[in-house]
PDB file of N, CA and C in Angstrom:
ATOM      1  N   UNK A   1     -19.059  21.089  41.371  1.00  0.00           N
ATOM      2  CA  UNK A   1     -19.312  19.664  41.322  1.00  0.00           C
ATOM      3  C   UNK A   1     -18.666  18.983  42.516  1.00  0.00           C
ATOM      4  N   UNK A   2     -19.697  17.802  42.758  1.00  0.00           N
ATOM      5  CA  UNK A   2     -18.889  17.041  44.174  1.00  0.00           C
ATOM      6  C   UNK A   2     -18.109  16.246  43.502  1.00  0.00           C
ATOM      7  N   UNK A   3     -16.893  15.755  44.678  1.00  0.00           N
ATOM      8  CA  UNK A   3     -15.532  14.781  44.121  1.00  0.00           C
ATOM      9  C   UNK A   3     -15.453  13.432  43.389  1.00  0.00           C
ATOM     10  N   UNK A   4     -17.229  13.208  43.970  1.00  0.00           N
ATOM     11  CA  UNK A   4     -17.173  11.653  43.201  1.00  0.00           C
ATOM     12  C   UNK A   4     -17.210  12.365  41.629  1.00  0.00           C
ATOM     13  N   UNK A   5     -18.600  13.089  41.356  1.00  0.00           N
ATOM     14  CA  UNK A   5     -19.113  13.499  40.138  1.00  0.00           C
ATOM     15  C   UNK A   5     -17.653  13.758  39.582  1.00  0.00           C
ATOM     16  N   UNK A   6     -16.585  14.782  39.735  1.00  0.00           N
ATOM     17  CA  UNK A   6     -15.374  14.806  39.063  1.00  0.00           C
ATOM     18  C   UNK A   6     -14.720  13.356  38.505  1.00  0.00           C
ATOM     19  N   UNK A   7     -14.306  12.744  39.577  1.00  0.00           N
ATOM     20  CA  UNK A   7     -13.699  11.732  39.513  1.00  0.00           C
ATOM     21  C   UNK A   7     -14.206  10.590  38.768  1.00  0.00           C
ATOM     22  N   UNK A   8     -15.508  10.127  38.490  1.00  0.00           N
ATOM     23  CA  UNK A   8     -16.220  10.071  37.077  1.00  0.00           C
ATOM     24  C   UNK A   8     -16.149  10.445  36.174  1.00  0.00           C
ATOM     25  N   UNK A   9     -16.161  11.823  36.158  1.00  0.00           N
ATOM     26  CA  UNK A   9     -15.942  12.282  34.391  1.00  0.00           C
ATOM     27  C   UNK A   9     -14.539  12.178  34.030  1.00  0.00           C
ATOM     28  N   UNK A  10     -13.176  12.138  35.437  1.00  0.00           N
ATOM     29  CA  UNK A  10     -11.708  12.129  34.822  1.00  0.00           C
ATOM     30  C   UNK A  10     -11.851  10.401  33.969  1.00  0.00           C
ATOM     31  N   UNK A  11     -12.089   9.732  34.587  1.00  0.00           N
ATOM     32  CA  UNK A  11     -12.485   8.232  34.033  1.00  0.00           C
ATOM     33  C   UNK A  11     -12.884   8.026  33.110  1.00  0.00           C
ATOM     34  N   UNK A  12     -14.356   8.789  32.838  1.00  0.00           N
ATOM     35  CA  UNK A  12     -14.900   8.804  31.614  1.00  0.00           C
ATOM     36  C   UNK A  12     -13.610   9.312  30.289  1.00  0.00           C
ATOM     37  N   UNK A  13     -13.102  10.079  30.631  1.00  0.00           N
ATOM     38  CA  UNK A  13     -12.295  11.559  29.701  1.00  0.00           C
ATOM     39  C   UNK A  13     -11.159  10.576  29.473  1.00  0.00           C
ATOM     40  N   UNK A  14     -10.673   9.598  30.772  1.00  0.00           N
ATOM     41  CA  UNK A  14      -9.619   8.838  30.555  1.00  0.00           C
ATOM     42  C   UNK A  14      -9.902   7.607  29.257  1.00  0.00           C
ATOM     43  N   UNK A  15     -10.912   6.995  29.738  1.00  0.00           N
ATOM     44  CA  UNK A  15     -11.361   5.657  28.749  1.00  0.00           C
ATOM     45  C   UNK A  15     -11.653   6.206  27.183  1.00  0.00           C
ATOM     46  N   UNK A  16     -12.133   7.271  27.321  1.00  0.00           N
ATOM     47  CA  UNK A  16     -12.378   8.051  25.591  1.00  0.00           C
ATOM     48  C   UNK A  16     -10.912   8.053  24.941  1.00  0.00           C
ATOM     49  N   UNK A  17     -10.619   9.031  25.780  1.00  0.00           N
ATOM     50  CA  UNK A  17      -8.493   9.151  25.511  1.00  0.00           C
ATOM     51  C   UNK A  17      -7.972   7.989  24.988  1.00  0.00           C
ATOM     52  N   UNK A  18      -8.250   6.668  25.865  1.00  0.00           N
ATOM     53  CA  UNK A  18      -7.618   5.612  25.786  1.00  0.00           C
ATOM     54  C   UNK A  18      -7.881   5.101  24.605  1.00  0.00           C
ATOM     55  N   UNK A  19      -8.969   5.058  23.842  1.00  0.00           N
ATOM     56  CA  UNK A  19      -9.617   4.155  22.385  1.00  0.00           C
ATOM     57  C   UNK A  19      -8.737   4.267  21.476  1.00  0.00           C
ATOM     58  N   UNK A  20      -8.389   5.807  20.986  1.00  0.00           N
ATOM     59  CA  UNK A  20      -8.160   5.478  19.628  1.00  0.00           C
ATOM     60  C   UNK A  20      -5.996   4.986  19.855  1.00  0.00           C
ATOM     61  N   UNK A  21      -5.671   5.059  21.421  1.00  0.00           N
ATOM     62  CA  UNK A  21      -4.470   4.860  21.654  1.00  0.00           C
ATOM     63  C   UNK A  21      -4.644   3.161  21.363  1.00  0.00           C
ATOM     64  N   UNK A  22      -5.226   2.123  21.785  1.00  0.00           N
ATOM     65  CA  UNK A  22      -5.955   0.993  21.782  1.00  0.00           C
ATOM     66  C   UNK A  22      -6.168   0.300  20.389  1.00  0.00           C
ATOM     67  N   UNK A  23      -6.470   1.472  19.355  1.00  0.00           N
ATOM     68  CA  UNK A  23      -6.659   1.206  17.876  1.00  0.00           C
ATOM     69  C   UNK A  23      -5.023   1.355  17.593  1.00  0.00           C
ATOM     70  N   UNK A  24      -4.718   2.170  17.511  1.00  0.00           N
ATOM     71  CA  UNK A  24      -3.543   2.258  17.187  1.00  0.00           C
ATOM     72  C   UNK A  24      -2.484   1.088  17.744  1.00  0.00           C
ATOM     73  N   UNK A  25      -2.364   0.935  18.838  1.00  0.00           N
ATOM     74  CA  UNK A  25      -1.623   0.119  19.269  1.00  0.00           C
ATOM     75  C   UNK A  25      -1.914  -1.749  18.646  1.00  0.00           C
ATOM     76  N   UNK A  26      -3.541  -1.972  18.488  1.00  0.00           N
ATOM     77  CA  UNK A  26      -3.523  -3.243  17.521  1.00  0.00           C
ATOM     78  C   UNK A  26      -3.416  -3.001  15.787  1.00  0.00           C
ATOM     79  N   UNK A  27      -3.649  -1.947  15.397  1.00  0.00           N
ATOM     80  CA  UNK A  27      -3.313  -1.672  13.879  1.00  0.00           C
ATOM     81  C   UNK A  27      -1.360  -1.872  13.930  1.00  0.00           C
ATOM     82  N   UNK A  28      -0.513  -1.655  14.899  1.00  0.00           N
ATOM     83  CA  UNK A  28       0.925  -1.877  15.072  1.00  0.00           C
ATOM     84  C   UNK A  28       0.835  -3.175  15.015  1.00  0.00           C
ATOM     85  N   UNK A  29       0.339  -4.084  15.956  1.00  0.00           N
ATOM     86  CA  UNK A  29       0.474  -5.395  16.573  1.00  0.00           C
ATOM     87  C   UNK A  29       0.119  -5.981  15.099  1.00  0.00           C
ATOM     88  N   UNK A  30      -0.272  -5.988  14.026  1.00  0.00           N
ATOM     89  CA  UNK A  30      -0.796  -6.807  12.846  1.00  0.00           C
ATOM     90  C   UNK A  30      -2.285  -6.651  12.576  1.00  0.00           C
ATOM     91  N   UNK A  31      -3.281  -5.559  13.160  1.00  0.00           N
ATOM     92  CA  UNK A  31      -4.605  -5.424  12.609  1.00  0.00           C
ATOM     93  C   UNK A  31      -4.716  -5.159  11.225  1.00  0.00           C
ATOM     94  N   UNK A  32      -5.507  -3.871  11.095  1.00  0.00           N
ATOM     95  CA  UNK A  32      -5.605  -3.859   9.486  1.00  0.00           C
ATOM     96  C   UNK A  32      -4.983  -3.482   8.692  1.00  0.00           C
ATOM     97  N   UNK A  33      -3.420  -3.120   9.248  1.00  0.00           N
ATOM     98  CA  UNK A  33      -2.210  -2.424   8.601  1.00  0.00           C
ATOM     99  C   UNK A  33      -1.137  -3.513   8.024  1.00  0.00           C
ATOM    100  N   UNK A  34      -1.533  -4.495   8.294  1.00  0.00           N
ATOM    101  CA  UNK A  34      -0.833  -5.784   8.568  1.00  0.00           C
ATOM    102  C   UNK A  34      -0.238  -6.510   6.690  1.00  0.00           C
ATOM    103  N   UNK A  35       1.028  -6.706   6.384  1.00  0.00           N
ATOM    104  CA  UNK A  35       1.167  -6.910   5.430  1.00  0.00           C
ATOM    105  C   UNK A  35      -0.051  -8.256   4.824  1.00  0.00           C
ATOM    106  N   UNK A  36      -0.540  -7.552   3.317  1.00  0.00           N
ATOM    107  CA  UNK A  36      -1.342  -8.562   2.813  1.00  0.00           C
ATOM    108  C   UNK A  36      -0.725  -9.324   1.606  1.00  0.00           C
ATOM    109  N   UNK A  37      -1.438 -10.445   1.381  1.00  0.00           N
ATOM    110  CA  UNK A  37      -0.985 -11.634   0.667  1.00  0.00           C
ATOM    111  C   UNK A  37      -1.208 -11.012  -1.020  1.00  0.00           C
ATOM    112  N   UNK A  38      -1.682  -9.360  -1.561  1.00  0.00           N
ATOM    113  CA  UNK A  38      -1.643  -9.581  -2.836  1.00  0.00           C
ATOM    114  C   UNK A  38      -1.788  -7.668  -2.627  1.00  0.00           C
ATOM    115  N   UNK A  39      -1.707  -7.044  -3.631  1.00  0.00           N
ATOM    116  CA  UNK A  39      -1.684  -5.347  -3.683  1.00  0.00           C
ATOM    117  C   UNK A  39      -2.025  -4.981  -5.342  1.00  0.00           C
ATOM    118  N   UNK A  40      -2.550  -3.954  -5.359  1.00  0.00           N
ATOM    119  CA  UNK A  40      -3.314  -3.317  -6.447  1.00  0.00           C
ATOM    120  C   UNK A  40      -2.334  -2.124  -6.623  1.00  0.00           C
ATOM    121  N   UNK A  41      -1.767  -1.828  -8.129  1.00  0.00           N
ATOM    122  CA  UNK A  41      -1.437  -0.526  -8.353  1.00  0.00           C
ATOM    123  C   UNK A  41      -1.962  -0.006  -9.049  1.00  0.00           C
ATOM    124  N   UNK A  42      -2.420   1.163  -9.709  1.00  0.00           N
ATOM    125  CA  UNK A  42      -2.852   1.973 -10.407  1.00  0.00           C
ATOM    126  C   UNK A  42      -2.113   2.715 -11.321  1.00  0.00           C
ATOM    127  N   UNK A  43      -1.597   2.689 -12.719  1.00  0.00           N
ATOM    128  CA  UNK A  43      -0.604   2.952 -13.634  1.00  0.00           C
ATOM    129  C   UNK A  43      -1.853   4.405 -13.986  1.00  0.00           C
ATOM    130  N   UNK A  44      -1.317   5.880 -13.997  1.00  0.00           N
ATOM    131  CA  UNK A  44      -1.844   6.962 -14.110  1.00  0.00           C
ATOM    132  C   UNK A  44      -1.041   7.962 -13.984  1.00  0.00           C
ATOM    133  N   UNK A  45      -0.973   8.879 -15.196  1.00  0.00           N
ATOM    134  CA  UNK A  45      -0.691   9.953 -14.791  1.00  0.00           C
ATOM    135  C   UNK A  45       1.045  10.594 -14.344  1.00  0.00           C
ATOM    136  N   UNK A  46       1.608   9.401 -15.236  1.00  0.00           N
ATOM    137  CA  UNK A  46       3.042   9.070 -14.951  1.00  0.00           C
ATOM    138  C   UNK A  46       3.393   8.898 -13.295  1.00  0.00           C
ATOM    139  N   UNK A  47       2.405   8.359 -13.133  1.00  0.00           N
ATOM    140  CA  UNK A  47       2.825   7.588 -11.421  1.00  0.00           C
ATOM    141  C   UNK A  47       2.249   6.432 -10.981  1.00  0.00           C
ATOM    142  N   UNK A  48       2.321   5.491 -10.607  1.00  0.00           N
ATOM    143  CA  UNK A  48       2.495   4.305  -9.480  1.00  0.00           C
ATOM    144  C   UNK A  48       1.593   4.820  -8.376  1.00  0.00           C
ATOM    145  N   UNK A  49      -0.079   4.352  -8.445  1.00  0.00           N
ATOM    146  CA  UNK A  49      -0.502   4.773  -6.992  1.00  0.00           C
ATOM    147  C   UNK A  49      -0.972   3.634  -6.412  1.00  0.00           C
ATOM    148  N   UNK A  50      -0.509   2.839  -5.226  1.00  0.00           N
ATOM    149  CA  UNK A  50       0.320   3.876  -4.425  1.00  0.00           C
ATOM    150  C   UNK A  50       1.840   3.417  -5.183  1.00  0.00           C
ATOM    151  N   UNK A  51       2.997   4.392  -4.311  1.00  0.00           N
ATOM    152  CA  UNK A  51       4.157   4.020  -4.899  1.00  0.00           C
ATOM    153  C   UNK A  51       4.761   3.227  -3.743  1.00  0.00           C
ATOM    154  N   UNK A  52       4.368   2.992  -2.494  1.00  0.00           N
ATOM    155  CA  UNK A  52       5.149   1.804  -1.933  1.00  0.00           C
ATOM    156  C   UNK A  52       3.850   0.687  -1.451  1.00  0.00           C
ATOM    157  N   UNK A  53       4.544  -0.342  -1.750  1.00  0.00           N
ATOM    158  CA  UNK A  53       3.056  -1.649  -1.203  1.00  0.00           C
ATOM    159  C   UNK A  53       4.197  -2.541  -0.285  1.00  0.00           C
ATOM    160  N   UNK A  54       3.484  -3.503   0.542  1.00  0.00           N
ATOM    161  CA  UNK A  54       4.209  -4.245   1.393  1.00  0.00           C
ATOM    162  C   UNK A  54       3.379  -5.232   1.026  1.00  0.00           C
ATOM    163  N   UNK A  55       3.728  -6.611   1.135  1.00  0.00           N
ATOM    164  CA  UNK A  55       3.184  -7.874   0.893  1.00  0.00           C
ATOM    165  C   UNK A  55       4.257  -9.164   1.372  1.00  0.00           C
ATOM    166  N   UNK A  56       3.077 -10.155   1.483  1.00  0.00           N
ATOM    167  CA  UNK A  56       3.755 -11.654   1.901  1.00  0.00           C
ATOM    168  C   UNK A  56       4.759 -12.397   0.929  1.00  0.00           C
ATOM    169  N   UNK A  57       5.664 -12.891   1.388  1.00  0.00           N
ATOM    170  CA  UNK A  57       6.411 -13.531   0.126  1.00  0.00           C
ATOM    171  C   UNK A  57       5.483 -14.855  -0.511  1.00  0.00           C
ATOM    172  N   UNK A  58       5.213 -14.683  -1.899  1.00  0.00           N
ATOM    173  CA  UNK A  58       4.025 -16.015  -2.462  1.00  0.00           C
ATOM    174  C   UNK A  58       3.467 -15.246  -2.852  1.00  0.00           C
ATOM    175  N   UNK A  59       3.422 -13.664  -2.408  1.00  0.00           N
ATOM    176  CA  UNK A  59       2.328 -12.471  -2.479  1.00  0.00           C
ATOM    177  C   UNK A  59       2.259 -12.281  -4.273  1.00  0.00           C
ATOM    178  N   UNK A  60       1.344 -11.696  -4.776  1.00  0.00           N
ATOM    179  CA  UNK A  60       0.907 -11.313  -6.214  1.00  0.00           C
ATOM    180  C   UNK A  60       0.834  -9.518  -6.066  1.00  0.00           C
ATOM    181  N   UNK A  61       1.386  -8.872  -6.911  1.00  0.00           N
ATOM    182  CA  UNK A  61       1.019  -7.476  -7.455  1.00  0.00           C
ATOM    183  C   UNK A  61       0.268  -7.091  -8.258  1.00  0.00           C
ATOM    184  N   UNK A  62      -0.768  -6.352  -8.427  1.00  0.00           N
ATOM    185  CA  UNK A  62      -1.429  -6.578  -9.788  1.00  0.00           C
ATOM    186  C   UNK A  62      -1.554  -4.860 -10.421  1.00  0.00           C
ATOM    187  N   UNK A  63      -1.200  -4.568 -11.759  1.00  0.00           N
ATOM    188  CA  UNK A  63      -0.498  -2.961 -11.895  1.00  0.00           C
ATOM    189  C   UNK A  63      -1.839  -3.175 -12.892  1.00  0.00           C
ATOM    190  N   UNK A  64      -2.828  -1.861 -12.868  1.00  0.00           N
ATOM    191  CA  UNK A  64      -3.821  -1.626 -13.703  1.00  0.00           C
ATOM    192  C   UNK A  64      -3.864   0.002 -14.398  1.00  0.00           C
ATOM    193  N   UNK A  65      -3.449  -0.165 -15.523  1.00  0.00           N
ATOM    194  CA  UNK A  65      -3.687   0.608 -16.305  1.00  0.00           C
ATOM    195  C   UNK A  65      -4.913   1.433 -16.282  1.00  0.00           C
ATOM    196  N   UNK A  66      -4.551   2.671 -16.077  1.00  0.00           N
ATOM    197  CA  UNK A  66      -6.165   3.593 -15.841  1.00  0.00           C
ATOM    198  C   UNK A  66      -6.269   3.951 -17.428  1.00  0.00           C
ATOM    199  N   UNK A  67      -8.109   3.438 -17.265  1.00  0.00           N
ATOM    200  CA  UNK A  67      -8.904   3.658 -18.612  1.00  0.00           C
ATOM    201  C   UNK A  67      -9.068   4.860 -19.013  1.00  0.00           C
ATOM    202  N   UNK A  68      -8.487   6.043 -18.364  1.00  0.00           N
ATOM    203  CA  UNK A  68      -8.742   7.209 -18.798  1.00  0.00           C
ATOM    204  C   UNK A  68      -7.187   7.845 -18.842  1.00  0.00           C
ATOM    205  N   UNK A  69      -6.118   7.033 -19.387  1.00  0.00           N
ATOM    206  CA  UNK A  69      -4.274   7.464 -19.060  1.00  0.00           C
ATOM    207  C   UNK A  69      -4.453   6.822 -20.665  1.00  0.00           C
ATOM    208  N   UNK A  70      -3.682   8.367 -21.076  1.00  0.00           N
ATOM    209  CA  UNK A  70      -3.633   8.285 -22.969  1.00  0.00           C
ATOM    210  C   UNK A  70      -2.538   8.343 -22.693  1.00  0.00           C
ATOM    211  N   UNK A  71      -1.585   7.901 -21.618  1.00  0.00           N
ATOM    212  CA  UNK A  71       0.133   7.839 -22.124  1.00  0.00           C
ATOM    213  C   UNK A  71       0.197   6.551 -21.981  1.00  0.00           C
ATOM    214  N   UNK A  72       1.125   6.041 -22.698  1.00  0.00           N
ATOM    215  CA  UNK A  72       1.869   4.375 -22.446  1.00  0.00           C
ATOM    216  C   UNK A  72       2.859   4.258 -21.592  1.00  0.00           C
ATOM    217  N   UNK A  73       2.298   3.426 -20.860  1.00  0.00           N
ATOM    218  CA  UNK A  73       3.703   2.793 -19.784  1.00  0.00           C
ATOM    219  C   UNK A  73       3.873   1.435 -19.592  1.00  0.00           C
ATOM    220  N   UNK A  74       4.865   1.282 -18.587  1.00  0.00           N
ATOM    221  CA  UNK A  74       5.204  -0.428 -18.788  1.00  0.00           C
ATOM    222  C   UNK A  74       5.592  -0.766 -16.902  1.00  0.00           C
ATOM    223  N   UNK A  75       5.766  -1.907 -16.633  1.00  0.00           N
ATOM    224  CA  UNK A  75       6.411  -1.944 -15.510  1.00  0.00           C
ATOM    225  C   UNK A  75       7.391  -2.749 -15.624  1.00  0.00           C
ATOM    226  N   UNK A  76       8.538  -2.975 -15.268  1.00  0.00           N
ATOM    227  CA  UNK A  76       9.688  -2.682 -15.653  1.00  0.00           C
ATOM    228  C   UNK A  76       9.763  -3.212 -14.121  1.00  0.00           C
ATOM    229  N   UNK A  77      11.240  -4.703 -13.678  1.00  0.00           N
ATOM    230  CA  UNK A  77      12.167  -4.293 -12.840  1.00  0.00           C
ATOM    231  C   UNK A  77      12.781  -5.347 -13.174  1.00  0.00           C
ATOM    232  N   UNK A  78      14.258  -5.950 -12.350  1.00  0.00           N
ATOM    233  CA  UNK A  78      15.311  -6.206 -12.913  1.00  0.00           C
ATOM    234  C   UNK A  78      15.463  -7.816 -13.227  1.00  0.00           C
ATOM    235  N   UNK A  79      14.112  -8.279 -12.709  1.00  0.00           N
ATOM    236  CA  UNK A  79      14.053  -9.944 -13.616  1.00  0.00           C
ATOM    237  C   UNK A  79      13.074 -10.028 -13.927  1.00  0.00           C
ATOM    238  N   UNK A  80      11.580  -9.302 -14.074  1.00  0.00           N
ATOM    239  CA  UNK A  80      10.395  -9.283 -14.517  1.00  0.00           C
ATOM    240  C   UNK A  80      10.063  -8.134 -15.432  1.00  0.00           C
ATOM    241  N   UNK A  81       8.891  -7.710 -15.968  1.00  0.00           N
ATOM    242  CA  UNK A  81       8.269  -6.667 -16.644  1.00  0.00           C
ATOM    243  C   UNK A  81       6.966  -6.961 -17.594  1.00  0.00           C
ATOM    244  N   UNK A  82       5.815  -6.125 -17.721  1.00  0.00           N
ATOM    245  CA  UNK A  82       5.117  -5.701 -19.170  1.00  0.00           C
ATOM    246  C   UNK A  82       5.606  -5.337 -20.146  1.00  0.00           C
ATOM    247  N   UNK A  83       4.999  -5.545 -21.177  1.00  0.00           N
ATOM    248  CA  UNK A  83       4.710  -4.623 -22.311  1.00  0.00           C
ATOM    249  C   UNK A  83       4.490  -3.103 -22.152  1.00  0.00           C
ATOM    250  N   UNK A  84       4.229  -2.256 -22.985  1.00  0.00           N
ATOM    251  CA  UNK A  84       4.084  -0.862 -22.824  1.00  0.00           C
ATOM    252  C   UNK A  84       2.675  -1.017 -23.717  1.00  0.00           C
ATOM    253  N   UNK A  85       2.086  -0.686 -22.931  1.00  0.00           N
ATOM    254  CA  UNK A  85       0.242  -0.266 -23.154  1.00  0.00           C
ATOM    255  C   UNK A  85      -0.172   1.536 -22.770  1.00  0.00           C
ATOM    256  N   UNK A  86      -0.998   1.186 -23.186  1.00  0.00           N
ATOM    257  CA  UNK A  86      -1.660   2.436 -22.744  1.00  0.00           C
ATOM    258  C   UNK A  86      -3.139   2.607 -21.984  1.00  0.00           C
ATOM    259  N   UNK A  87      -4.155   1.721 -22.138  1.00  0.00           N
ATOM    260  CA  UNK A  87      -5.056   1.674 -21.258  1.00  0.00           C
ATOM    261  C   UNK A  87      -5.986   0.766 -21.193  1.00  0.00           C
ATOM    262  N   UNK A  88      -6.231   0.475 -19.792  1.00  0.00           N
ATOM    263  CA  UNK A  88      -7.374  -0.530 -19.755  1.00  0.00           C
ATOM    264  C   UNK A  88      -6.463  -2.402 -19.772  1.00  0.00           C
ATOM    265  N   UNK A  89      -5.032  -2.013 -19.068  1.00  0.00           N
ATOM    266  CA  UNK A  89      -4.491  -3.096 -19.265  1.00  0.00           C
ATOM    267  C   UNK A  89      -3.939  -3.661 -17.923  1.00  0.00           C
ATOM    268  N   UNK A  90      -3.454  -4.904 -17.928  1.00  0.00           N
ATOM    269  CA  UNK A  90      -3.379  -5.295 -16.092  1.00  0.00           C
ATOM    270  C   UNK A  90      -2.112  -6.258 -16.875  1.00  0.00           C
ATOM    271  N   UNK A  91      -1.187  -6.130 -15.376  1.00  0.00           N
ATOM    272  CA  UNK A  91      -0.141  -6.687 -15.570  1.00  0.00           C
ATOM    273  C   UNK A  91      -0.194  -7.021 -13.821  1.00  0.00           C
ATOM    274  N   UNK A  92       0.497  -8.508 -13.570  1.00  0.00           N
ATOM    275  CA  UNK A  92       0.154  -9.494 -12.387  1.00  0.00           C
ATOM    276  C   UNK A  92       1.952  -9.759 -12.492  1.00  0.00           C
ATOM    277  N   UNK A  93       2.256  -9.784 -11.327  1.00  0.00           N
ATOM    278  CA  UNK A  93       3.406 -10.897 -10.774  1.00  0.00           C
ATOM    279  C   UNK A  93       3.392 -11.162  -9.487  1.00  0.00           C
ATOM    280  N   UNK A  94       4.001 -12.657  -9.116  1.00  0.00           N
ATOM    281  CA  UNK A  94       4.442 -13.039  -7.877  1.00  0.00           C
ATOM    282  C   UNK A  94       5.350 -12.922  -7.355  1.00  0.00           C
ATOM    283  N   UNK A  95       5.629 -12.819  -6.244  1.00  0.00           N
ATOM    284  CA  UNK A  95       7.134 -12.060  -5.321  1.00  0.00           C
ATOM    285  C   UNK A  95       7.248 -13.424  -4.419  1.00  0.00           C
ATOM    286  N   UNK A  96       7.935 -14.285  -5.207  1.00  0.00           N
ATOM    287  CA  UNK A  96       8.399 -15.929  -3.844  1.00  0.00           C
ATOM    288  C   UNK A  96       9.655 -15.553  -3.009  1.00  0.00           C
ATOM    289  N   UNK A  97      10.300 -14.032  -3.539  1.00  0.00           N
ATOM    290  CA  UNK A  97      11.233 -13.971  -2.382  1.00  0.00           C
ATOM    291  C   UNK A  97      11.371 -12.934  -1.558  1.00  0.00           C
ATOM    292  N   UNK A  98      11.960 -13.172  -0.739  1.00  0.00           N
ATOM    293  CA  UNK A  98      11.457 -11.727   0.338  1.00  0.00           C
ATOM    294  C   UNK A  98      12.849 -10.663  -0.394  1.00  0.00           C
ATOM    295  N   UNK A  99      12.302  -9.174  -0.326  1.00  0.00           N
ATOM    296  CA  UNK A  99      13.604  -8.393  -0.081  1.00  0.00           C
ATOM    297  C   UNK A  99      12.874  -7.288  -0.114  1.00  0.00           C
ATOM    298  N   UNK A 100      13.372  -6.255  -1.328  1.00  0.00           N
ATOM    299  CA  UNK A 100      12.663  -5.048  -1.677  1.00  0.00           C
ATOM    300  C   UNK A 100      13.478  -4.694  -2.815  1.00  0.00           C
ATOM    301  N   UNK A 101      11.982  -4.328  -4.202  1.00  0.00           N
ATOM    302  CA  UNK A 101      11.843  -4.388  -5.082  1.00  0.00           C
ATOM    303  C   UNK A 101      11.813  -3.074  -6.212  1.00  0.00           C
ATOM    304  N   UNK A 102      12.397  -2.756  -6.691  1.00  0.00           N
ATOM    305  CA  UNK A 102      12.504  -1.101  -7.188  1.00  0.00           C
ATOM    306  C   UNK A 102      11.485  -1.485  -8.719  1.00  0.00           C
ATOM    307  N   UNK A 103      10.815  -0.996  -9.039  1.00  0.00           N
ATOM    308  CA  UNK A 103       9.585  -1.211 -10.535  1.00  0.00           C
ATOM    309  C   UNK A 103       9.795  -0.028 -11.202  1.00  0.00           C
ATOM    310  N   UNK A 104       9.865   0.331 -12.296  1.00  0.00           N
ATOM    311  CA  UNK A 104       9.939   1.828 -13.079  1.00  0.00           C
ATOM    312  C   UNK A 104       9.095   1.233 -13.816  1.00  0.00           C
ATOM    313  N   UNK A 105       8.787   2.284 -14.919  1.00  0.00           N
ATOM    314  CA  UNK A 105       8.003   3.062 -16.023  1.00  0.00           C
ATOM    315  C   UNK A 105       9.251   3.006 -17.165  1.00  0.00           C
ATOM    316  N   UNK A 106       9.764   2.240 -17.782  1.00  0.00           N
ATOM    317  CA  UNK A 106      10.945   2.464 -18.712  1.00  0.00           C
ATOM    318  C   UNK A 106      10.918   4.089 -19.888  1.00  0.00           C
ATOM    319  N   UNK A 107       9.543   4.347 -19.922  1.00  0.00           N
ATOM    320  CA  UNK A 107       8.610   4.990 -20.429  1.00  0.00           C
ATOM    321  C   UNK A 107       8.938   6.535 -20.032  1.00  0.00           C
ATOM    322  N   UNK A 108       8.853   6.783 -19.199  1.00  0.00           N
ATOM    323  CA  UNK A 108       8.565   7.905 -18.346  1.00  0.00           C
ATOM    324  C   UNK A 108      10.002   8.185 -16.906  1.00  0.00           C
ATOM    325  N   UNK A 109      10.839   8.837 -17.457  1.00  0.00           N
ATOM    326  CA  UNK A 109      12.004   9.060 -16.375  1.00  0.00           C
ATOM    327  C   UNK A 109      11.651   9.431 -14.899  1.00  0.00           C
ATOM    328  N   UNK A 110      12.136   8.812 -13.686  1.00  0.00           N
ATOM    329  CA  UNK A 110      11.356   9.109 -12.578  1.00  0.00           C
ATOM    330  C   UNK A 110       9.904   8.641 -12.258  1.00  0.00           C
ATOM    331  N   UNK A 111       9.408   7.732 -12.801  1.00  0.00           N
ATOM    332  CA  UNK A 111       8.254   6.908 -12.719  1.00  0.00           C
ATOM    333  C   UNK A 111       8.607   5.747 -11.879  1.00  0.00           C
ATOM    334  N   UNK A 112       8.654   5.698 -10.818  1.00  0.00           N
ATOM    335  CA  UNK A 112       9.151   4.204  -9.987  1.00  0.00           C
ATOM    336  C   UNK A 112       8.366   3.721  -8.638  1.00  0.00           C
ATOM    337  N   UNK A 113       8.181   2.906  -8.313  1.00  0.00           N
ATOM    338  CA  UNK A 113       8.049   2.366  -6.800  1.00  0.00           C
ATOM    339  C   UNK A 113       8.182   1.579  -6.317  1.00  0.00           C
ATOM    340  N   UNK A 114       8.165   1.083  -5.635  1.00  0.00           N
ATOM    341  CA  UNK A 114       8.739  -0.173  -4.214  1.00  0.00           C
ATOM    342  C   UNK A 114       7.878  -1.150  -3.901  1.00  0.00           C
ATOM    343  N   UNK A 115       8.257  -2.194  -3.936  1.00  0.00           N
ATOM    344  CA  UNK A 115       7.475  -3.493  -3.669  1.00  0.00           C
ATOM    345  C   UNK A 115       8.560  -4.098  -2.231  1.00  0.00           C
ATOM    346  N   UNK A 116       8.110  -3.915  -1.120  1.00  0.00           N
ATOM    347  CA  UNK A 116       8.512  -4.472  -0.168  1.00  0.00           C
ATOM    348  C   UNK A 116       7.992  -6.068   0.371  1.00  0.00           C
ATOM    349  N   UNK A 117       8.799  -7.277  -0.060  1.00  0.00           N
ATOM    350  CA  UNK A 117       8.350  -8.469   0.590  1.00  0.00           C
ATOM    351  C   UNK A 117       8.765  -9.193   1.518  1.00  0.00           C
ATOM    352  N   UNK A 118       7.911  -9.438   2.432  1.00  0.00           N
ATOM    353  CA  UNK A 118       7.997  -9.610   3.922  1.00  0.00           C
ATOM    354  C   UNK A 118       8.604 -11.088   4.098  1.00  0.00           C
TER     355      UNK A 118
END
């Protein structure tokens, strides 16, 4: 190949390279990774999915009982909580202050996760 033709495709090979560095670098800056104003958990299976969420302070949590989880659990932390259900049930709170938040399963030993507010 002649030097231009090379020196084209290093360019080309460079700008491809460069994209997903480009994605990454605005998913850091606040794209779609970016703490949101409310988060969904999923009560299943004696676990919290996911088990860490990040959110805005004002932010809402909302913990949903999976319709197919025949164990009872609760959410549980140290100035809020549910009831202990077993399925097909939703439990909501608001986080007005920033810190980070430890939630258990009173239910289930080692059932816990993290509510981080921004």
């Amino acid at each position: 190949m002649s030097r231009p033709t090379l020196a084209l495709l290093a360019a080309g090979a460079a700008l491809v390279t460069a994209a997903p560095v480009a994605a990454t670098a605005t998913a850091a800056a606040g794209g779609p990774t970016a703490t949101s104003a409310s988060a969904r958990v999923t009560v299943k299976d004696n676990r919290f999915s996911p088990s860490h969420v990040t959110i805005r302070r004002g932010g809402k949590v909302t913990w949903s009982w999976s319709r197919r989880n025949g164990q009872p659990h609760n959410v549980t932390a140290r100035r809020f909580g549910s009831s202990t259900r077993v399925r097909g049930y939703r439990y909501a709170h608001r986080f007005n202050r920033r810190g980070s938040f430890v939630v258990v399963c009173t239910v289930h030993s080692g059932m816990s996760m993290r509510v981080r507010v921004k």
